[in-house]
Protein backbone atom coordinates (compact mmCIF):
# COMPACT_ATOMS: atom_id res chain seq x y z
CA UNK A 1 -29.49 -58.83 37.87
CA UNK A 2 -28.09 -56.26 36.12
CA UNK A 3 -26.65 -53.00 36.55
CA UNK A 4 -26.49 -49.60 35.15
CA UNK A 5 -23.74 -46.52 35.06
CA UNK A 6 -24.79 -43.38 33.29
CA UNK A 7 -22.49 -40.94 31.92
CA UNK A 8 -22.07 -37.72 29.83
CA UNK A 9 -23.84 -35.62 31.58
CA UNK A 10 -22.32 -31.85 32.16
CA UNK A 11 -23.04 -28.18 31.72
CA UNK A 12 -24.02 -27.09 28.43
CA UNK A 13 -25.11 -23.54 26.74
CA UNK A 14 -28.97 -23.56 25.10
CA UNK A 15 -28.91 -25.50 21.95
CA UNK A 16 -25.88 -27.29 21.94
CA UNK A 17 -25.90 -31.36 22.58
CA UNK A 18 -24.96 -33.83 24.50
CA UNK A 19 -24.66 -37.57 24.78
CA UNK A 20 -25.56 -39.69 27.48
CA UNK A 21 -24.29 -43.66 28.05
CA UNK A 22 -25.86 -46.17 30.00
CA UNK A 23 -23.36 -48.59 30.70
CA UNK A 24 -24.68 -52.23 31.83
CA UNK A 25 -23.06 -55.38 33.63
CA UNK A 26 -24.56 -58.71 35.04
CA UNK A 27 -27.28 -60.29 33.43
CA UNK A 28 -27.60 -60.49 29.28
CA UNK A 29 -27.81 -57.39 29.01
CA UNK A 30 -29.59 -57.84 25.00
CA UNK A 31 -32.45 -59.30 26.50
CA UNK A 32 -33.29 -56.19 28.13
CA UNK A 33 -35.28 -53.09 27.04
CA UNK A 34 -34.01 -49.62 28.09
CA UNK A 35 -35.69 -46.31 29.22
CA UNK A 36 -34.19 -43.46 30.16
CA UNK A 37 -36.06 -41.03 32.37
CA UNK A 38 -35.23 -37.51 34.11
CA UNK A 39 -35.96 -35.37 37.39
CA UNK A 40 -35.57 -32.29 37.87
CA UNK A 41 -35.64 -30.53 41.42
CA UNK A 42 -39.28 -30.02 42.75
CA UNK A 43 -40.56 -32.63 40.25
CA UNK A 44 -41.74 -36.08 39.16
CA UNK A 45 -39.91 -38.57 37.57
CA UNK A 46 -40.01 -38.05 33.87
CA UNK A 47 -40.52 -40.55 31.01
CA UNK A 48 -37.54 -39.61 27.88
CA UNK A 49 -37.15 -42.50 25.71
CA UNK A 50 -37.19 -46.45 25.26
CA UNK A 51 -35.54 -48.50 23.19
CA UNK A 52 -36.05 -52.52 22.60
CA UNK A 53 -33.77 -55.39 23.13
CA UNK A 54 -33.31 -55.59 19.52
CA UNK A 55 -32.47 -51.98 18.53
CA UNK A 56 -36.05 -52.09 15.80
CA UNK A 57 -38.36 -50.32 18.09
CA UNK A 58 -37.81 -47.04 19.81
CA UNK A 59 -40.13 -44.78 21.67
CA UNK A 60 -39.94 -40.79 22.42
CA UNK A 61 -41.86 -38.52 24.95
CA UNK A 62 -43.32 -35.73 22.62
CA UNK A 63 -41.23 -32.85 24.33
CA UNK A 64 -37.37 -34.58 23.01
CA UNK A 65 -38.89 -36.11 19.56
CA UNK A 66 -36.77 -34.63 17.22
CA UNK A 67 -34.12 -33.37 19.08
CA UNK A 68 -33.41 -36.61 21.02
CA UNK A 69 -32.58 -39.91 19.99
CA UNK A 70 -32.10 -43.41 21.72
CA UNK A 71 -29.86 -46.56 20.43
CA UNK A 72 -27.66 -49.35 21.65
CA UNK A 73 -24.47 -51.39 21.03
CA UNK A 74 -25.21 -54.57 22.79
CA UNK A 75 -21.89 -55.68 22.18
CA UNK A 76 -20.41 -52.96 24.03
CA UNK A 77 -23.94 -53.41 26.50
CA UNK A 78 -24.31 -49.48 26.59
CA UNK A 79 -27.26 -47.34 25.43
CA UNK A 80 -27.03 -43.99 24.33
CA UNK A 81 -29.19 -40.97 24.13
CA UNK A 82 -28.13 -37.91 21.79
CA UNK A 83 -29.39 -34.89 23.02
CA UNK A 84 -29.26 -32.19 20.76
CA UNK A 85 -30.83 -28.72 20.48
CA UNK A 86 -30.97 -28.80 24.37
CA UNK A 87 -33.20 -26.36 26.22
CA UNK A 88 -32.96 -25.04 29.84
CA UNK A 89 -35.72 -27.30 30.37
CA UNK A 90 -34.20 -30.01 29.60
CA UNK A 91 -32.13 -29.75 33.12
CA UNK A 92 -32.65 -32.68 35.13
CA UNK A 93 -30.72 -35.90 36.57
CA UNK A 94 -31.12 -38.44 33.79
CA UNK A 95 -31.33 -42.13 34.77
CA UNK A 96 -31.15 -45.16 32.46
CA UNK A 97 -33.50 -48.03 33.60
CA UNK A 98 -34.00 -51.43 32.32
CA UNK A 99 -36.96 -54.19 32.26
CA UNK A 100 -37.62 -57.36 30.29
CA UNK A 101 -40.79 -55.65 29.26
CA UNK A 102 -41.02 -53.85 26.20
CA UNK A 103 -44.55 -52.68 27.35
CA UNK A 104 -43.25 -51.42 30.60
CA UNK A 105 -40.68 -49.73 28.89
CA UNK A 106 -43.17 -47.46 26.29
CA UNK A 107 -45.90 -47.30 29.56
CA UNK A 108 -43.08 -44.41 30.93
CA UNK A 109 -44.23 -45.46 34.60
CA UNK A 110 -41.34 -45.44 36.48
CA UNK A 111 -42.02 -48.19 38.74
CA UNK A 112 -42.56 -50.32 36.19
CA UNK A 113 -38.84 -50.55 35.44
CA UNK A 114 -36.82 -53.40 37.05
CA UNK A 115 -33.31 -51.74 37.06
CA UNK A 116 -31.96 -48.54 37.62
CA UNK A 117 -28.59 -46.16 37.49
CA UNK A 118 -27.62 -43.93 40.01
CA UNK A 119 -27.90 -40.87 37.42
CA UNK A 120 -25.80 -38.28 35.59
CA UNK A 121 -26.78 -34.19 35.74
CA UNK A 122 -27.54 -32.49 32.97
CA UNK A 123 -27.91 -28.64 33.32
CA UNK A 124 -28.68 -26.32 30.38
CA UNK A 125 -27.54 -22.85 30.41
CA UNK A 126 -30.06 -19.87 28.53
């Protein structure tokens, strides 16, 4: 079992950045690959970004690559994504998610996912 806290999110103007955590407990957490998705109101859960147990491999949805990037201290069991150049699109909850899976994690299906946060809002001002 394991399980995830996100936090960071917040209010920010058009083009600024911000960084989300993804704070884990229980299981080993290393052993684990990350995603982190986002919803926005009205929508579908949204694929962001993976990253692999071991910190080589990461893996972007086309509309953040560039301006978004994914890594992970497993000794402090936390992921991060740096969000920079945000967009008013880019509003949504963001949840982290975890699986044992790396090919769950780059499929960005949702239900794939074993493990999930509760969320953090991220709204982007124009």
């Amino acid at each position: 079992q394991v399980q995830l806290v996100e936090s960071g999110g917040g209010l920010v103007q058009a083009g600024g950045s911000l960084r989300l955590s993804c704070l884990a407990s229980g299981s080993t957490f290393s052993r684990y690959a990350v995603g982190w998705f986002r919803q926005a109101p009205g929508k579908e859960r949204e694929f962001v970004a993976a990253i692999n147990w071991s910190d080589v491999r990461t893996y972007y949805a086309e509309s953040v690559k560039g301006r978004f990037t994914i890594s992970r201290n497993n000794a402090k069991n936390t992921v991060y994504l740096q969000m920079n150049s945000l967009k008013p699109e880019d509003s949504a909850v963001y949840y982290c998610a975890a699986d044992h899976s790396w090919g769950t994690a780059v499929s960005g299906a949702p239900n794939g996912y074993d493990y999930w946060g509760q969320g953090t809002q991220v709204t982007v001002s124009s």
